[in-house]
C-alpha atoms as a PDB file:
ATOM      1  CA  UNK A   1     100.494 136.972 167.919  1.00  0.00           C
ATOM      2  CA  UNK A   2     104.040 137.374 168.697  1.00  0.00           C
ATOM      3  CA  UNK A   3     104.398 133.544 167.892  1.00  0.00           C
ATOM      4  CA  UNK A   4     104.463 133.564 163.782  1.00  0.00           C
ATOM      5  CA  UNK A   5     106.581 130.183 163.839  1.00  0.00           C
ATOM      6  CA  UNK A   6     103.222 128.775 162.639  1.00  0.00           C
ATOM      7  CA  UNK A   7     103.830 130.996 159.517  1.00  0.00           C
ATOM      8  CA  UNK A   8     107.398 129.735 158.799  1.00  0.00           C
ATOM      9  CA  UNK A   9     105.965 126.856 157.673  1.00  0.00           C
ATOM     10  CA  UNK A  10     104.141 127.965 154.855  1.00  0.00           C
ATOM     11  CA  UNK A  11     106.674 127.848 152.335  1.00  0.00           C
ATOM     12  CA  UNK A  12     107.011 124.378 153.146  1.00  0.00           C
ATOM     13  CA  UNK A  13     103.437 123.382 153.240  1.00  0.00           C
ATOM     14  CA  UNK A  14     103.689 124.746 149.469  1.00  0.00           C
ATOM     15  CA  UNK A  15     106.343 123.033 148.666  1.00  0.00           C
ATOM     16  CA  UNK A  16     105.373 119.571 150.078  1.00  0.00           C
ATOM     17  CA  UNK A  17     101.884 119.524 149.339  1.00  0.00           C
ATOM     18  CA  UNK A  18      99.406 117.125 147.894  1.00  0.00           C
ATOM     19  CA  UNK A  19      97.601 119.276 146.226  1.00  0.00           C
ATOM     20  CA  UNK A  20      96.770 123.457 145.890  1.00  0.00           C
ATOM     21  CA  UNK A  21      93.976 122.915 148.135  1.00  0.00           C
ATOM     22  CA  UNK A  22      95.386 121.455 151.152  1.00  0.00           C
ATOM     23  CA  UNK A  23      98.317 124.598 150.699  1.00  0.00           C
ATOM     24  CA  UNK A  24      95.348 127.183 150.638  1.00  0.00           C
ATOM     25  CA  UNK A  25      93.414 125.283 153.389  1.00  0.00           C
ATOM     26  CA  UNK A  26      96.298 125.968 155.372  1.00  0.00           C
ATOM     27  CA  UNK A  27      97.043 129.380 154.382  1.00  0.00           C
ATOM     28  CA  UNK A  28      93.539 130.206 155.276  1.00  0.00           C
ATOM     29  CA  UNK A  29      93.695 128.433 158.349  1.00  0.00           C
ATOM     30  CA  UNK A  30      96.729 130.598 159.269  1.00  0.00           C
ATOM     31  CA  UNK A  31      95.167 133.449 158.097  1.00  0.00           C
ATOM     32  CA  UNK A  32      91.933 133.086 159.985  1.00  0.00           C
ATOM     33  CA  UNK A  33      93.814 131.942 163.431  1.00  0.00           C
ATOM     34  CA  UNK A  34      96.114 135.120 163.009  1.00  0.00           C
ATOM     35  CA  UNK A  35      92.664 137.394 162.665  1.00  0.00           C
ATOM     36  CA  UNK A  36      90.968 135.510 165.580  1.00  0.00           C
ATOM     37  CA  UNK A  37      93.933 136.103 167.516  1.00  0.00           C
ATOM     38  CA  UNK A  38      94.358 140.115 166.609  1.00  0.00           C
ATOM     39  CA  UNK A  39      90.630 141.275 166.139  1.00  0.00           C
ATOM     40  CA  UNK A  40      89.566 141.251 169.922  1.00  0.00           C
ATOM     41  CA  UNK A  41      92.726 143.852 170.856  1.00  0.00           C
ATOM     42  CA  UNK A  42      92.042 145.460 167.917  1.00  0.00           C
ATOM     43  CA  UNK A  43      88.636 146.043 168.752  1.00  0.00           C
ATOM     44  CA  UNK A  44      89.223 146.855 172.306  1.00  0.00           C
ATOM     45  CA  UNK A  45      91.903 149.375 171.749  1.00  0.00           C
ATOM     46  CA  UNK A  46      93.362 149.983 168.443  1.00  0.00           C
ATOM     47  CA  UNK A  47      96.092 152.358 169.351  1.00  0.00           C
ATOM     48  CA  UNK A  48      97.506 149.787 171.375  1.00  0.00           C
ATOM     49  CA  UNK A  49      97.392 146.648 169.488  1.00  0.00           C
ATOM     50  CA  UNK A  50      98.880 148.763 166.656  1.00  0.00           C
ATOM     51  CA  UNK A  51     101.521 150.094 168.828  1.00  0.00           C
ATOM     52  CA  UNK A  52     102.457 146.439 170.040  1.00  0.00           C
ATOM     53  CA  UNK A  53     102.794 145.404 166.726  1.00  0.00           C
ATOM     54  CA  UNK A  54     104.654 148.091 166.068  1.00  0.00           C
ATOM     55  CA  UNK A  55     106.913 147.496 168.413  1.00  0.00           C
ATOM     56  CA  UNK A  56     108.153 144.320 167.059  1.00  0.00           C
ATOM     57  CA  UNK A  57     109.107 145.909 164.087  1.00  0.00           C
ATOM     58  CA  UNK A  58     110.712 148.672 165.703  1.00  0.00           C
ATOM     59  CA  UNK A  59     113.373 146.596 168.258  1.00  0.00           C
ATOM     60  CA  UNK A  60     117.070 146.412 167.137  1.00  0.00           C
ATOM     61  CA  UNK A  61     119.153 143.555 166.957  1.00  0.00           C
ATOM     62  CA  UNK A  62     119.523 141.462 170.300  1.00  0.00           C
ATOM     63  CA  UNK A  63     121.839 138.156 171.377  1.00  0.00           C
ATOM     64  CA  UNK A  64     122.898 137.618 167.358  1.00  0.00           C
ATOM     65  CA  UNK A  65     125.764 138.218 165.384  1.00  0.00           C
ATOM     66  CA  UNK A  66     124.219 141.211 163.627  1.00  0.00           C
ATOM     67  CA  UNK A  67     123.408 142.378 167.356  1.00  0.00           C
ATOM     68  CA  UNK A  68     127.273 142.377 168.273  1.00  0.00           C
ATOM     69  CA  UNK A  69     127.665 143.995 164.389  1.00  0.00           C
ATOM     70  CA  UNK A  70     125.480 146.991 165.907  1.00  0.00           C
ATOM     71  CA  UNK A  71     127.292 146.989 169.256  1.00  0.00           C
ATOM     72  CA  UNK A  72     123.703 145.807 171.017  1.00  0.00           C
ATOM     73  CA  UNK A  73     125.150 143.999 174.095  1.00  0.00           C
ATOM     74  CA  UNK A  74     121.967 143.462 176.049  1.00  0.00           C
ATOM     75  CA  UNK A  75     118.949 141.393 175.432  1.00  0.00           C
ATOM     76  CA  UNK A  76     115.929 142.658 173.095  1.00  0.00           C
ATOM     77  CA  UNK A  77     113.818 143.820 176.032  1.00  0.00           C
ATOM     78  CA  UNK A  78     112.055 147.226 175.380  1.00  0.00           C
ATOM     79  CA  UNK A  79     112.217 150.393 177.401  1.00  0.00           C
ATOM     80  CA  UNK A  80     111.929 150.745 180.867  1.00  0.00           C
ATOM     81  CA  UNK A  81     109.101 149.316 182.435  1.00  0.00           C
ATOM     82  CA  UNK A  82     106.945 152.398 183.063  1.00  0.00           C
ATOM     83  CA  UNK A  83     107.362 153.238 179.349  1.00  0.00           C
ATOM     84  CA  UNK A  84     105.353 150.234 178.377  1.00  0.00           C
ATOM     85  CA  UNK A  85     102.134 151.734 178.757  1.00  0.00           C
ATOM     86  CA  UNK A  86     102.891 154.485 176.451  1.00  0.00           C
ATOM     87  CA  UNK A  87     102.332 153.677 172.309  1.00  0.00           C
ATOM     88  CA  UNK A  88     103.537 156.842 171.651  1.00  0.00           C
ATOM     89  CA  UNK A  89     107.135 154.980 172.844  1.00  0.00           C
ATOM     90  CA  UNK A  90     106.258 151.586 171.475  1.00  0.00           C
ATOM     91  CA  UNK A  91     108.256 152.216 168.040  1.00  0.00           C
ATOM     92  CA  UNK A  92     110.947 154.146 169.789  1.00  0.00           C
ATOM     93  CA  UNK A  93     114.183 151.690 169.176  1.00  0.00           C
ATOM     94  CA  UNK A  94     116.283 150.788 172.164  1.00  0.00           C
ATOM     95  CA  UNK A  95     119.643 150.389 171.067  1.00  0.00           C
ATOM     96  CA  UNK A  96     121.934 151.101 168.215  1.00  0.00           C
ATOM     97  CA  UNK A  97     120.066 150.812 164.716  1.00  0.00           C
ATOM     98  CA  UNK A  98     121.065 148.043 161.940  1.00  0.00           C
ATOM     99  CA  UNK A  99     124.638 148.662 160.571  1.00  0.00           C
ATOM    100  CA  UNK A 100     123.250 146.942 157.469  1.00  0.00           C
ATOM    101  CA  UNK A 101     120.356 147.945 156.096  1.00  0.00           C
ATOM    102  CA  UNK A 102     117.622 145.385 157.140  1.00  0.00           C
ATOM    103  CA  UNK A 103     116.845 144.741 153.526  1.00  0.00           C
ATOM    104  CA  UNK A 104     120.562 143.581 152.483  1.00  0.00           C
ATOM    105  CA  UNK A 105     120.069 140.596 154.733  1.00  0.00           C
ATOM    106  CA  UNK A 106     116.349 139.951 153.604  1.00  0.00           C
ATOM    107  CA  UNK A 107     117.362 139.732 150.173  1.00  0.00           C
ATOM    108  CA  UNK A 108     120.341 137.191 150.729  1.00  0.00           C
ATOM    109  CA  UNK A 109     118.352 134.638 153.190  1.00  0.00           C
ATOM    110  CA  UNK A 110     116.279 135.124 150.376  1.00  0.00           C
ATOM    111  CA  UNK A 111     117.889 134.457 147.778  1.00  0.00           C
ATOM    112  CA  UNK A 112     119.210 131.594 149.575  1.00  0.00           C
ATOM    113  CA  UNK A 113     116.102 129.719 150.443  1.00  0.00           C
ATOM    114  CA  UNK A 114     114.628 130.306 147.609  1.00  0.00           C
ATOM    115  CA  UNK A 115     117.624 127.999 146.246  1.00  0.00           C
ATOM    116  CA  UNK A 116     117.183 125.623 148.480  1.00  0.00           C
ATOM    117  CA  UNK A 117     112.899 125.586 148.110  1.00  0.00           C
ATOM    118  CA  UNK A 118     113.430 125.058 144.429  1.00  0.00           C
ATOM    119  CA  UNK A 119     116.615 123.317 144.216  1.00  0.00           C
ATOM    120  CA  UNK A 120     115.131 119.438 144.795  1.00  0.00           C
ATOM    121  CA  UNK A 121     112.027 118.050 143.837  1.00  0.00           C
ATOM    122  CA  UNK A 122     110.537 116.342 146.770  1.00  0.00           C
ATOM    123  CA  UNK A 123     109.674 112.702 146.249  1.00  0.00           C
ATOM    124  CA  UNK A 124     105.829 112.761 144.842  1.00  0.00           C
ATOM    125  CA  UNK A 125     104.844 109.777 146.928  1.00  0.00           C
ATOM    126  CA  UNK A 126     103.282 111.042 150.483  1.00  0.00           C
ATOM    127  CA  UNK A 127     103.788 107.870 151.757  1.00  0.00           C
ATOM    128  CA  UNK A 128     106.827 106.815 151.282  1.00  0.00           C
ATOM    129  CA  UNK A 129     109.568 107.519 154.371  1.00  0.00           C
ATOM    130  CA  UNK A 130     111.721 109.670 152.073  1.00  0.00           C
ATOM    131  CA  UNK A 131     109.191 112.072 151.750  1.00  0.00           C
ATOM    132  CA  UNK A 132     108.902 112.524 155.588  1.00  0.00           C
ATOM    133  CA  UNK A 133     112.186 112.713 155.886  1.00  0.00           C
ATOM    134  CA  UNK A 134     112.585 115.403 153.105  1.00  0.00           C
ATOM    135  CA  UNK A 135     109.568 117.080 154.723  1.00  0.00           C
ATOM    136  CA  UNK A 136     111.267 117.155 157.980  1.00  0.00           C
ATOM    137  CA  UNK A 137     114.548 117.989 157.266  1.00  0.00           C
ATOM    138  CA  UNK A 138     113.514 120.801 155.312  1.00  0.00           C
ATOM    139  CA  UNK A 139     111.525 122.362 157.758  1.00  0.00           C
ATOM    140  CA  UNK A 140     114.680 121.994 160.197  1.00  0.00           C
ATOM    141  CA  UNK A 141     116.514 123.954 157.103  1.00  0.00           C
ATOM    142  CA  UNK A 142     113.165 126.494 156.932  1.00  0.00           C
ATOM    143  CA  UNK A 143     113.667 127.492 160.908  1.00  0.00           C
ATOM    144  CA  UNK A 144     117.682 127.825 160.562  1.00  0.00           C
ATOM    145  CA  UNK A 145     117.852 130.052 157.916  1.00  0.00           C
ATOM    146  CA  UNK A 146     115.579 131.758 159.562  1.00  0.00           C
ATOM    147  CA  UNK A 147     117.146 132.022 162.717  1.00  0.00           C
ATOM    148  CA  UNK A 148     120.368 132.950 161.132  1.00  0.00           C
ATOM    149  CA  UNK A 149     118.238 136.096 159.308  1.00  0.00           C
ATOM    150  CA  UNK A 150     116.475 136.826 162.091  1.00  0.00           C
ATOM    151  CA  UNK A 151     117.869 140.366 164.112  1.00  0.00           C
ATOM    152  CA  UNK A 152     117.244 139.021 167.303  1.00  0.00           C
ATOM    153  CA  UNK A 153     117.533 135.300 168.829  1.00  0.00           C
ATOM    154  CA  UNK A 154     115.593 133.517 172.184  1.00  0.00           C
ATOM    155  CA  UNK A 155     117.352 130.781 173.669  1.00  0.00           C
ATOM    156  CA  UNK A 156     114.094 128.651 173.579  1.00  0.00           C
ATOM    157  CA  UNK A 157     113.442 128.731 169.925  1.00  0.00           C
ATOM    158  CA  UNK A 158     116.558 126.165 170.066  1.00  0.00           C
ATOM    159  CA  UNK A 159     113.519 123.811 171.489  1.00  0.00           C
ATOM    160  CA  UNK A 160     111.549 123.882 168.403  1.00  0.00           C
ATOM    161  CA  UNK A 161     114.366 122.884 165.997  1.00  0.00           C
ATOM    162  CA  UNK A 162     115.666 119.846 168.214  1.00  0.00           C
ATOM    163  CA  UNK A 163     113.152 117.702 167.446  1.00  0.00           C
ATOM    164  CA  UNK A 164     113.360 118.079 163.797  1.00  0.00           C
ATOM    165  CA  UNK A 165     117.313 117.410 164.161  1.00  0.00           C
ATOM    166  CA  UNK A 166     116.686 114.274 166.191  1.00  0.00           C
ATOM    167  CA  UNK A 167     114.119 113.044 163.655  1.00  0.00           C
ATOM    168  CA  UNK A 168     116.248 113.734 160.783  1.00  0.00           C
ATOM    169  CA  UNK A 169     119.565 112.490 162.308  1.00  0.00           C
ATOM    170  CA  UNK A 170     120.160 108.459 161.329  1.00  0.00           C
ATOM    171  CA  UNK A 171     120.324 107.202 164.516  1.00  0.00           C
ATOM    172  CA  UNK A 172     121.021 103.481 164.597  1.00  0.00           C
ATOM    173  CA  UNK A 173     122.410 103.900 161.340  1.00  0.00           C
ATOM    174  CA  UNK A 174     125.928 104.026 160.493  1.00  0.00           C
ATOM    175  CA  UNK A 175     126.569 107.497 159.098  1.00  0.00           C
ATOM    176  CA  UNK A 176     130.216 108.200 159.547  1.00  0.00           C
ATOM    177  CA  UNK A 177     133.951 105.855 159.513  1.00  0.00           C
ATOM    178  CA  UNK A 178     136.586 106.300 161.941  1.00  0.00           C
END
């Protein structure tokens, strides 16, 4: 459940779809993996699939540029280890709090992707290679402005945006003059 990259791309499944259907299939897809998912530890033990999701709400910044704005040097691990059983201490931050409120920098990224979601029309043919290419590069554009929002980054989620950079990059073409 921690893994809601699946979700990222529902703004551009809306905005690149065939038709409201297949955006709603996928929506309710999502929805109905994310329930799957949650319902067992739910069921099992409420108080601590609440606290766990909790928890991810409740971490400070860690390895970003709003982590060194709060003075948060150290990665976005949570308390100490014999804490973690505890979800009375699942919501208890570790580290300074946001210098900026956390809704200043929601609004901007935004405000700023909602720009760029309405700010081209993709091309209405599914099959032609533009519209791959548009679909591609903007779900490179989808996961970077989300990583630059985002309080905290992982080194890894670098390997989910490569391959959309590779894919959009012209390789074999000749994009730039010396």
């Amino acid at each position: 459940m921690v893994k809601y990259f699946p979700a990222l791309l529902l703004p551009v499944v809306w905005r690149f779809r065939r038709d409201t259907r297949q955006a709603i299939l996928y929506t309710l897809i999502l929805a109905g993996v994310c329930a799957a998912a949650l319902a067992p530890f739910l069921i099992a033990s409420p108080t601590y699939a609440i606290a766990s999701l909790r928890a991810q709400i409740a971490k400070t910044s860690w390895l970003t540029p709003w982590a060194l704005m709060d003075g948060n040097l150290t990665t976005g691990i949570f308390g100490a280890a014999n804490e973690h059983t505890d979800p009375a201490v699942a919501i208890v931050p570790q580290g300074n709090p946001s210098s900026i409120p956390p809704i200043i920098p929601l609004i901007v990224f935004g405000m700023v992707y909602t720009w760029l979601w309405i700010r081209q029309s993709p091309t209405s043919n599914h099959r032609h290679p533009a519209f791959h290419l548009q679909f591609m590069s903007f779900t490179a554009v989808t996961l970077v402005v989300f990583f630059l929002w985002s309080k905290g980054w992982s080194p890894q989620w670098l390997v989910m945006l490569i391959p959309f950079v590779l894919i959009v990059l012209p390789l074999g073409r000749r994009c730039c003059t010396f």
